[in-house]
C-alpha atoms as a PDB file:
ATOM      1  CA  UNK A   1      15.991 113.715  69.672  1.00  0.00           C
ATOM      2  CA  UNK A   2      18.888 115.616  67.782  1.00  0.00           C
ATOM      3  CA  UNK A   3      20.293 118.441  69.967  1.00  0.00           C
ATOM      4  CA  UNK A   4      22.628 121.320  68.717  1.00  0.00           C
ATOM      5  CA  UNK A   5      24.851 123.034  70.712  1.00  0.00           C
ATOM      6  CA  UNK A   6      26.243 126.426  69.806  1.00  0.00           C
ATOM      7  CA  UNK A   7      29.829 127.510  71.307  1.00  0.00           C
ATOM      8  CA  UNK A   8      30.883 130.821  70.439  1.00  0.00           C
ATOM      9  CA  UNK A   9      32.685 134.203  71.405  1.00  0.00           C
ATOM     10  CA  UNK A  10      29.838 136.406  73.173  1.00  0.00           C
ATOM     11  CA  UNK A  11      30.145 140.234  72.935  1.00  0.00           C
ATOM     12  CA  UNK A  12      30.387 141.403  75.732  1.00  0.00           C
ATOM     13  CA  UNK A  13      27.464 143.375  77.631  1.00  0.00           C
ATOM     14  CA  UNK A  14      25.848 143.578  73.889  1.00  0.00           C
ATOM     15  CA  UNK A  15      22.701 141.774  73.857  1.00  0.00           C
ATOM     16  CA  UNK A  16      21.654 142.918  70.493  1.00  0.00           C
ATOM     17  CA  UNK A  17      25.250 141.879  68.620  1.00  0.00           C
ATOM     18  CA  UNK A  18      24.911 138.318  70.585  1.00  0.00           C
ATOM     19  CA  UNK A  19      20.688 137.403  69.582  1.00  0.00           C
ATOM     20  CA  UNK A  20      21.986 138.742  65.891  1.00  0.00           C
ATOM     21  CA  UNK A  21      24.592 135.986  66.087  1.00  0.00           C
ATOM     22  CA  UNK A  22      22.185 133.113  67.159  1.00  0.00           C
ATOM     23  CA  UNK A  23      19.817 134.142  64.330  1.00  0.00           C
ATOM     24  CA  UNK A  24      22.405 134.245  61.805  1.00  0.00           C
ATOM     25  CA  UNK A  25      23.304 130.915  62.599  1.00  0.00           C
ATOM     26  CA  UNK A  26      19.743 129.298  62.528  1.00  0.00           C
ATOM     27  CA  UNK A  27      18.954 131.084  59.011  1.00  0.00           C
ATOM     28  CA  UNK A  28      22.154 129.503  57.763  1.00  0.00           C
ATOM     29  CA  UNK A  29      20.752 125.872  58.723  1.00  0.00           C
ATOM     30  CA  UNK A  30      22.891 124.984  61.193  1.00  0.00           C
ATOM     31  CA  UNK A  31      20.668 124.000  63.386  1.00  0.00           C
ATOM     32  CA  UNK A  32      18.584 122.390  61.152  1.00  0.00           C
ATOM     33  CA  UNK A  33      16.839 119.074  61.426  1.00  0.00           C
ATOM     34  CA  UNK A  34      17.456 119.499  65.356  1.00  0.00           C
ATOM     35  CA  UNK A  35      14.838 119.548  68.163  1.00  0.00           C
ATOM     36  CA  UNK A  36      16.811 121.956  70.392  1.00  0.00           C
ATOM     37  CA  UNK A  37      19.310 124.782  70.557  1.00  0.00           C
ATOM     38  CA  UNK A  38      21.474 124.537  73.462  1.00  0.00           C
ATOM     39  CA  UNK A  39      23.476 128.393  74.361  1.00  0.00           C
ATOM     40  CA  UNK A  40      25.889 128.776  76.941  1.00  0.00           C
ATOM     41  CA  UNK A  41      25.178 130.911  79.831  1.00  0.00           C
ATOM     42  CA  UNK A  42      24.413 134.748  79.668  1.00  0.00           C
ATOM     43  CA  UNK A  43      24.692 134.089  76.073  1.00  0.00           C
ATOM     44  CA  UNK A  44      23.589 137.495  75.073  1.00  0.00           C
ATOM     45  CA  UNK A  45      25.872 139.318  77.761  1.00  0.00           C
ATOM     46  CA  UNK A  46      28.655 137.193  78.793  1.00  0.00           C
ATOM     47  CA  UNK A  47      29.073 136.371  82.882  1.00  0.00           C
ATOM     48  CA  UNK A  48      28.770 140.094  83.778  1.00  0.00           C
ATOM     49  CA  UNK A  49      28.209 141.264  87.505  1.00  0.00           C
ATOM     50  CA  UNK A  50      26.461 144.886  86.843  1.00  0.00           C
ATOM     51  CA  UNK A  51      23.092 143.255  86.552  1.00  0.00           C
ATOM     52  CA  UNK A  52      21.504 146.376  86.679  1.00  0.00           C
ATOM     53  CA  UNK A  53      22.674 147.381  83.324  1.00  0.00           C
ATOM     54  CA  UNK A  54      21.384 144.123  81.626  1.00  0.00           C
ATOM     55  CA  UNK A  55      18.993 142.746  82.889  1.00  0.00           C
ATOM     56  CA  UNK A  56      15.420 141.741  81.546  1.00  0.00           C
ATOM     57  CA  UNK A  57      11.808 141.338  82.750  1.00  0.00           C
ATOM     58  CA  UNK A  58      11.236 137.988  81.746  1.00  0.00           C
ATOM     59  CA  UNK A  59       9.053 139.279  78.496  1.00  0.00           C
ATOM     60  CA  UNK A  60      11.480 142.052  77.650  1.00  0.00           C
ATOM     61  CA  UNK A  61      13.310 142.000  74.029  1.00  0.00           C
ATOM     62  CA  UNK A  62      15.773 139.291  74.911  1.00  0.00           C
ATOM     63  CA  UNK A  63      13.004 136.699  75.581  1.00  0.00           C
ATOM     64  CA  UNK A  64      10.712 137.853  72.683  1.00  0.00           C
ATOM     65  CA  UNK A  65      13.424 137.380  70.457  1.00  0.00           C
ATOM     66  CA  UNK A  66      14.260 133.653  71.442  1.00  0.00           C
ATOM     67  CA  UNK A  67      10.107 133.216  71.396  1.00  0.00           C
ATOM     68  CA  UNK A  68      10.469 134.196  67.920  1.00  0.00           C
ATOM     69  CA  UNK A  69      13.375 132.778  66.623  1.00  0.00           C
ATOM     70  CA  UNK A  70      12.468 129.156  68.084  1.00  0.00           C
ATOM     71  CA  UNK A  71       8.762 129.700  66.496  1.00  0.00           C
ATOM     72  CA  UNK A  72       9.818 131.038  63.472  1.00  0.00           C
ATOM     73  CA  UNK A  73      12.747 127.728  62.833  1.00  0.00           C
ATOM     74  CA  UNK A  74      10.488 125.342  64.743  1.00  0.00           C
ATOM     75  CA  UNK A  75      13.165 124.365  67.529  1.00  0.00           C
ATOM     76  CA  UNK A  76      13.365 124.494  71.242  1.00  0.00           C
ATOM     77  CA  UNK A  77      16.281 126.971  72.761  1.00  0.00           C
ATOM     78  CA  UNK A  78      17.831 127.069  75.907  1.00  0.00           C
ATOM     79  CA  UNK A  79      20.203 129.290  77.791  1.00  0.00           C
ATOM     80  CA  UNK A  80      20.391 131.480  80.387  1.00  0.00           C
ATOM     81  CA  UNK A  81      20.219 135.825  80.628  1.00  0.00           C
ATOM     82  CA  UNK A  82      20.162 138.344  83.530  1.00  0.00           C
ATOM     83  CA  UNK A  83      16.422 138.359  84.893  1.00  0.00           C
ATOM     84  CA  UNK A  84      15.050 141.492  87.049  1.00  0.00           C
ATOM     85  CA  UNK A  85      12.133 140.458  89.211  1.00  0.00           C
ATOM     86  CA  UNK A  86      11.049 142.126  92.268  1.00  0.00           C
ATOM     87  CA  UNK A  87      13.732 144.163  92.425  1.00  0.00           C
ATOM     88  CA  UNK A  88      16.380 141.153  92.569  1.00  0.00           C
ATOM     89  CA  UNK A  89      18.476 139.791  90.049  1.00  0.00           C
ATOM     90  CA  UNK A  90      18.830 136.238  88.889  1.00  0.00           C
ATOM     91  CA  UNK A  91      21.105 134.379  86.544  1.00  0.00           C
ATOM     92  CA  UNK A  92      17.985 132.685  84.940  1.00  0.00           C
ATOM     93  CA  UNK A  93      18.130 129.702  83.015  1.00  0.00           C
ATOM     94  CA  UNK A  94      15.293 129.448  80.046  1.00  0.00           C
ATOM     95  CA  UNK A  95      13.590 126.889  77.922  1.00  0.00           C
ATOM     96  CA  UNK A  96      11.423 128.063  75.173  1.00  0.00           C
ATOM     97  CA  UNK A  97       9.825 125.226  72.877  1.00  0.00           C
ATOM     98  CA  UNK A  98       7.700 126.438  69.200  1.00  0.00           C
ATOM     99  CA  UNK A  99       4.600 126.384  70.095  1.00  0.00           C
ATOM    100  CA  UNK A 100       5.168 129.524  72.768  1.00  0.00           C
ATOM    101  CA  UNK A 101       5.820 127.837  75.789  1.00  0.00           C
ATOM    102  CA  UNK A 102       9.008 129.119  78.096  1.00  0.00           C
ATOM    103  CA  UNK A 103      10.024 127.483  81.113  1.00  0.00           C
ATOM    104  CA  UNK A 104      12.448 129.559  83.819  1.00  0.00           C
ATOM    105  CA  UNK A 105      15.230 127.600  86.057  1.00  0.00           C
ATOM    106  CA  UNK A 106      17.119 130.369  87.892  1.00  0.00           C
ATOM    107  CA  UNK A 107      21.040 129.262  88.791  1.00  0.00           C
ATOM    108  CA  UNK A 108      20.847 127.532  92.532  1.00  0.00           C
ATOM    109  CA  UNK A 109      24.917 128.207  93.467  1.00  0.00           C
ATOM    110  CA  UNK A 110      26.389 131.147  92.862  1.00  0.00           C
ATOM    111  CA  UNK A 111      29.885 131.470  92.556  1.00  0.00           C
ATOM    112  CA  UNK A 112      31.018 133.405  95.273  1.00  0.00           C
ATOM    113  CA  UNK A 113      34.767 133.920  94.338  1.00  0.00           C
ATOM    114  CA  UNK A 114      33.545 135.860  91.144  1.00  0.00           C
ATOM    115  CA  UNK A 115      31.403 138.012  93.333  1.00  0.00           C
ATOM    116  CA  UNK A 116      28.215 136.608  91.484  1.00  0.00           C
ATOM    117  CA  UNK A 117      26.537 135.750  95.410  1.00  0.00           C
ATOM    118  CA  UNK A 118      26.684 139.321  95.713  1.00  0.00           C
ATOM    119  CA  UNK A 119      24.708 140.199  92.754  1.00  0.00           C
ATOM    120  CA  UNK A 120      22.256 137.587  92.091  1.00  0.00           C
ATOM    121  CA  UNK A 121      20.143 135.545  94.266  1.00  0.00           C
ATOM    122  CA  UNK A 122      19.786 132.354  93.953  1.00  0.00           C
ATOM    123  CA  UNK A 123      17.387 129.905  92.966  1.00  0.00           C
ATOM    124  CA  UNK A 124      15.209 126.916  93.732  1.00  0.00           C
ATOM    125  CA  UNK A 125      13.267 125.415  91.677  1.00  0.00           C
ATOM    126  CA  UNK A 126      14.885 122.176  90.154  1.00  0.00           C
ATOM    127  CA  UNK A 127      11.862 120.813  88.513  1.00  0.00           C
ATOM    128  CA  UNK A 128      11.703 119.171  85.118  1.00  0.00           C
ATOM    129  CA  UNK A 129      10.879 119.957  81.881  1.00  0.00           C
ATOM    130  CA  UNK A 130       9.023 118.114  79.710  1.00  0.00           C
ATOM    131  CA  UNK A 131       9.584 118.135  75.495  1.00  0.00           C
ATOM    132  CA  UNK A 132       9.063 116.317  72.710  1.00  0.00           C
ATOM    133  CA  UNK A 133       8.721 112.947  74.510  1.00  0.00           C
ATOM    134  CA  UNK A 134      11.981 113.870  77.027  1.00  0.00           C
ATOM    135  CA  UNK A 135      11.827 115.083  80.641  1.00  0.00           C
ATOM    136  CA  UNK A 136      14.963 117.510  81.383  1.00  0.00           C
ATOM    137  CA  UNK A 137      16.723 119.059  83.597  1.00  0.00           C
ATOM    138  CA  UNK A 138      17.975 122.387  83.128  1.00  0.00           C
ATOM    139  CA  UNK A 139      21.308 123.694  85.229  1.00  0.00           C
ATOM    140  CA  UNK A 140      23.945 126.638  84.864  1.00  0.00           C
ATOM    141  CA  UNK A 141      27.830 126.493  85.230  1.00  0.00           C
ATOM    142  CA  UNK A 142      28.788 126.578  88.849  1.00  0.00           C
ATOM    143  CA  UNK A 143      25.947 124.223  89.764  1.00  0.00           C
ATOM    144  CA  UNK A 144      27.947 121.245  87.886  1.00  0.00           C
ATOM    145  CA  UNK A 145      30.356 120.843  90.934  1.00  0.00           C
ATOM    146  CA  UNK A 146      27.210 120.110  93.345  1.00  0.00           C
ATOM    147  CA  UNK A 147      25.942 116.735  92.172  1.00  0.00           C
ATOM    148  CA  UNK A 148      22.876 116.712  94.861  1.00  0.00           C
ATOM    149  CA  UNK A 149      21.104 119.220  92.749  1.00  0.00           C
ATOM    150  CA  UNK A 150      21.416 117.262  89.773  1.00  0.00           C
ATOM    151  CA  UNK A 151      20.903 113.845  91.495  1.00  0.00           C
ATOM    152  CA  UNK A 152      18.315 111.849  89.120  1.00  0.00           C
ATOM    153  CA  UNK A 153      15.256 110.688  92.087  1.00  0.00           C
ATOM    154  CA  UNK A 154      13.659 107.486  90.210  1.00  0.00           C
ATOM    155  CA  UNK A 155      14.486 108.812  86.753  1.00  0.00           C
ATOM    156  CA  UNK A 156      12.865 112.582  86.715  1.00  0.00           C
ATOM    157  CA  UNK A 157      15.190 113.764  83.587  1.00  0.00           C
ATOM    158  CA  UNK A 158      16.615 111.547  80.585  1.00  0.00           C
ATOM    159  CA  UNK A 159      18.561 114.540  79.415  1.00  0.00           C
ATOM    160  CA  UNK A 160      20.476 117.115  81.836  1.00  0.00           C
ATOM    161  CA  UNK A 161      22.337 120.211  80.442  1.00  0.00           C
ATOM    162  CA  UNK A 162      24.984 122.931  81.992  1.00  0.00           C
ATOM    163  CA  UNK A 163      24.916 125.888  80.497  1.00  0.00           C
ATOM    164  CA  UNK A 164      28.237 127.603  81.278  1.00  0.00           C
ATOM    165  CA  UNK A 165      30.927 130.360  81.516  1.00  0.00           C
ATOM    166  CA  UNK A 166      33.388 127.461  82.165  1.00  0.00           C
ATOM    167  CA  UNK A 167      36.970 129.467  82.321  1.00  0.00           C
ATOM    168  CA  UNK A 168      39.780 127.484  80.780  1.00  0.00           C
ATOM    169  CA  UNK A 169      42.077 127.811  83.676  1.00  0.00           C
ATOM    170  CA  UNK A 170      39.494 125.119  85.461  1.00  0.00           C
ATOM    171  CA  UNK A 171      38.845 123.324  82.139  1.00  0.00           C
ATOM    172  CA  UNK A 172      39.841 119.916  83.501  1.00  0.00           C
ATOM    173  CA  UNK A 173      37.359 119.915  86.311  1.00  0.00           C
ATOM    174  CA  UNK A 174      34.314 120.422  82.947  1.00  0.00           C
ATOM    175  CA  UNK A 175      36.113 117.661  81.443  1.00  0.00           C
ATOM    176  CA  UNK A 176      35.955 115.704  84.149  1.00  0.00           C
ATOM    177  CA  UNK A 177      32.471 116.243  86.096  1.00  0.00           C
ATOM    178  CA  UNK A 178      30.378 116.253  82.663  1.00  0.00           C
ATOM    179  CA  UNK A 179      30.604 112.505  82.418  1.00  0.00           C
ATOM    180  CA  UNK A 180      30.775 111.657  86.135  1.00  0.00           C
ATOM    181  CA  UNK A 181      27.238 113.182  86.455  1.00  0.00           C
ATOM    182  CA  UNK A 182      25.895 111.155  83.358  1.00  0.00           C
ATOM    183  CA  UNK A 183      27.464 107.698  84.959  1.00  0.00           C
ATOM    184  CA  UNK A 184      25.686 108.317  88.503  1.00  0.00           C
ATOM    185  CA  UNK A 185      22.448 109.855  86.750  1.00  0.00           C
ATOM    186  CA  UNK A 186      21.865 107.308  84.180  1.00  0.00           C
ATOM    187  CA  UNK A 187      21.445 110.431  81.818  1.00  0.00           C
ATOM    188  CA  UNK A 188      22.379 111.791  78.833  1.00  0.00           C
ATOM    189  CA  UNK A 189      24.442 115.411  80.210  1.00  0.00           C
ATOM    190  CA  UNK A 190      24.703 118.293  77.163  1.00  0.00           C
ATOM    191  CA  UNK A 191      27.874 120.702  78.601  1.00  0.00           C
ATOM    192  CA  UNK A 192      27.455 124.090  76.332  1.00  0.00           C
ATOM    193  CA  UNK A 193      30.010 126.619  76.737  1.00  0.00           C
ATOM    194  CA  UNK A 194      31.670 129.763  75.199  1.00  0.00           C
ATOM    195  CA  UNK A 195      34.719 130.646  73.808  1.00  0.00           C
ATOM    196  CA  UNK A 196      37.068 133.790  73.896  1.00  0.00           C
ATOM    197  CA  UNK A 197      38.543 136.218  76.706  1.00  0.00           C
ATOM    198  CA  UNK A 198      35.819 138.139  78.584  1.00  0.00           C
ATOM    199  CA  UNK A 199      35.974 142.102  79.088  1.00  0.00           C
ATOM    200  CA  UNK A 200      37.258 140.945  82.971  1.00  0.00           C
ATOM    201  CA  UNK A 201      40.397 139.051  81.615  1.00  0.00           C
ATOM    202  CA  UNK A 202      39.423 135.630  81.959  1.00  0.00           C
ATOM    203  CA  UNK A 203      39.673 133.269  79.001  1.00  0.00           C
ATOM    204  CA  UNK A 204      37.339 130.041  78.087  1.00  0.00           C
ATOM    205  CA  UNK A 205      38.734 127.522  75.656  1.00  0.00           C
ATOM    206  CA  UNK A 206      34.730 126.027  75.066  1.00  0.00           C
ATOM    207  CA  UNK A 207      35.422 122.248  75.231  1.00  0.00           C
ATOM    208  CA  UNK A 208      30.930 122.128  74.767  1.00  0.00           C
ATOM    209  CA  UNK A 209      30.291 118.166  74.979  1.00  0.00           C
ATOM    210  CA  UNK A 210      27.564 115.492  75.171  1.00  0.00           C
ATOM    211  CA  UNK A 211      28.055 112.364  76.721  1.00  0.00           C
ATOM    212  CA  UNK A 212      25.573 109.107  76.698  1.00  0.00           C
ATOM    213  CA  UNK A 213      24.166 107.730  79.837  1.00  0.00           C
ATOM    214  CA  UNK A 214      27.106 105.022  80.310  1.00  0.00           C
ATOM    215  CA  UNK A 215      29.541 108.573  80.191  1.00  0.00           C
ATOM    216  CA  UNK A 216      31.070 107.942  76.800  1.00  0.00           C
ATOM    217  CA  UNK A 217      31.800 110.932  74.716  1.00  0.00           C
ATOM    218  CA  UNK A 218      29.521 111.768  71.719  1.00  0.00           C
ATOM    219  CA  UNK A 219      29.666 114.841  70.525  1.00  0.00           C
ATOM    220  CA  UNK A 220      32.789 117.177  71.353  1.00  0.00           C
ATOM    221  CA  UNK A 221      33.538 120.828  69.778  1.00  0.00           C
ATOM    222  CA  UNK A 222      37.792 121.414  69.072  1.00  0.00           C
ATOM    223  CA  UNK A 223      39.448 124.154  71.633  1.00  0.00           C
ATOM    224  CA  UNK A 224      38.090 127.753  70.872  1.00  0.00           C
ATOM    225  CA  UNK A 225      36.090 126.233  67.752  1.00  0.00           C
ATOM    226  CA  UNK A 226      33.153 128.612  67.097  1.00  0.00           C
ATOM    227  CA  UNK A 227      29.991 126.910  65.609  1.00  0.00           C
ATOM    228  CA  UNK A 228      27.197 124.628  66.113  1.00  0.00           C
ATOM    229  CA  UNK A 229      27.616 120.879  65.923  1.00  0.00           C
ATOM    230  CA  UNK A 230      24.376 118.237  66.138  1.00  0.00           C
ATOM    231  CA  UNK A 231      24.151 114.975  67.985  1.00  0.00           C
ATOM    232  CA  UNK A 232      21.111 112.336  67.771  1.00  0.00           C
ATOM    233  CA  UNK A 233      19.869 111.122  71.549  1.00  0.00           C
ATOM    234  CA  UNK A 234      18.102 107.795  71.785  1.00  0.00           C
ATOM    235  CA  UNK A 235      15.322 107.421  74.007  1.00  0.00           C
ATOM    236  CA  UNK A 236      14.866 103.749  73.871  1.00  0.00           C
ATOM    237  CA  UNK A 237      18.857 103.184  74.383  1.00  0.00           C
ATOM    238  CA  UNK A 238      18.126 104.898  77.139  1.00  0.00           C
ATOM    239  CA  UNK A 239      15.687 103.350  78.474  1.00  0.00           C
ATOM    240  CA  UNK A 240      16.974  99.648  77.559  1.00  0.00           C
ATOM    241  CA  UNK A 241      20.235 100.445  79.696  1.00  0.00           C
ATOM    242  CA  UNK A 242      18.202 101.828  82.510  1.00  0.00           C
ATOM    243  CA  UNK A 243      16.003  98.374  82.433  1.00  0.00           C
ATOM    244  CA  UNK A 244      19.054  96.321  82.428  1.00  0.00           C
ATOM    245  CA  UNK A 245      21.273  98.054  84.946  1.00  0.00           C
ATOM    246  CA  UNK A 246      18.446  99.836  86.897  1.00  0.00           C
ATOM    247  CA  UNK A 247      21.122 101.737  89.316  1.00  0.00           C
ATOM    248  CA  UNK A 248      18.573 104.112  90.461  1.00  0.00           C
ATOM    249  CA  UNK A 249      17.118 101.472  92.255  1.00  0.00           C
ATOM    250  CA  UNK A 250      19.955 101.177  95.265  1.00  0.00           C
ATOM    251  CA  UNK A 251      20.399 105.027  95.580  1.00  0.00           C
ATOM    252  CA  UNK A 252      20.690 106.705  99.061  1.00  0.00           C
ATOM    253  CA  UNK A 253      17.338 108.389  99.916  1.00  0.00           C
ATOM    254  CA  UNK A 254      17.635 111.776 100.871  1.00  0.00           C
ATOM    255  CA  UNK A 255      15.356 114.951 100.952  1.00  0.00           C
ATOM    256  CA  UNK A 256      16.545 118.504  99.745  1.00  0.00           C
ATOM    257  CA  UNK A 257      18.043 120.788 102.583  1.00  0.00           C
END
């Protein structure tokens, strides 16, 4: 499966500005040829904590658009946006594939130091997603530093992504936890970012990445580069390593608190 990533500078609190950028970009071809879209998190918004001046019903224009956009260039596209249901607020993660389907993974750990716990709720659900022959895992920023959420029971996922806000003051802790959790998972792990200083002073150098399931580096974006860049996954790589170093096989048994 080839999988494009797109780091970039979001504007801040301007959803419109930010889904005009991501279209752009696909009707230049960058994307093209790939399967999936990978956008860091809050893509149209940036990691703001008014919620209740941004978010979105889960069909409201921010979702339509993606529905659209992935229809109209035949390719899945992840991210994540701020979701309004029930009268809470979630930093939800979401999947949308061609043919109209759209998956929803809400973030499970907020980050409390940047007052996000007291915004958002979190959520649960931490169940796959199946595409084009892969079975994934969708995550969001914080939740990279908590490696029981993304542990890999029996080989659920082939293909787990972070969708982040990832500031560049804790750059080397990305750098470093992106392959560790492809090494234990036996995974391939897609690390999307952004780029630029947000409207609350913090700045995010990007460093987006994809590592193979033996944590080698295979795709990597230059500090505060702005684009998309493609990589090719293999499946039966994969699944050959997995047969001859089956890993998975000795792992501590454990059940979800």
């Amino acid at each position: 499966m080839k999988v494009a990533l797109f780091q970039y500078d979001i504007a801040w609190e301007d959803s419109s500005a930010n889904l005009q950028k991501v279209e752009r970009e696909l009707s230049k071809g960058s994307a093209q040829g790939a399967e999936l879209l990978i956008l860091p998190e809050m893509f149209n918004t940036g990691f703001s904590m008014t919620p209740q001046t941004i978010a979105e019903s889960n069909n409201g224009p921010t979702m339509q658009t993606i529905q659209r956009l992935s229809k109209e260039y035949n390719i899945a596209i992840c991210g994540s946006f701020a979701a309004q249901q029930e009268g809470r607020y979630y930093n939800r993660g979401f999947f949308a594939t061609p043919d109209g389907a759209l998956y929803f993974r809400d973030k499970k750990h907020l980050f409390s130091i940047g007052k996000e716990m007291e915004n958002y709720s979190p959520g649960e659900s931490n169940a796959t997603i199946h595409y084009n022959g892969w079975n994934i895992r969708l995550l969001i920023c914080y939740d990279l530093r908590f490696p029981v959420w993304a542990r890999n029971c029996e080989n659920e996922y082939d293909l787990l992504i972070y969708v982040a806000n990832w500031p560049t003051a804790r750059i080397s802790s990305w750098d470093t936890l992106l392959p560790a959790r492809a090494v234990e998972n036996e995974a391939y792990v897609c690390g999307c970012n952004r780029i630029g200083e947000d409207n609350m002073g913090f700045a995010h150098v990007g460093h987006s990445a994809v590592y193979d399931y033996k944590g080698g580096n295979i795709l990597a974006f230059n500090p505060d580069e702005e684009g998309i860049k493609l990589v090719e996954l293999n499946k039966e790589g994969l699944d050959r390593f997995r047969s001859k170093f089956p890993a998975f096989k000795d792992a501590d048994k454990f059940a979800w608190a």
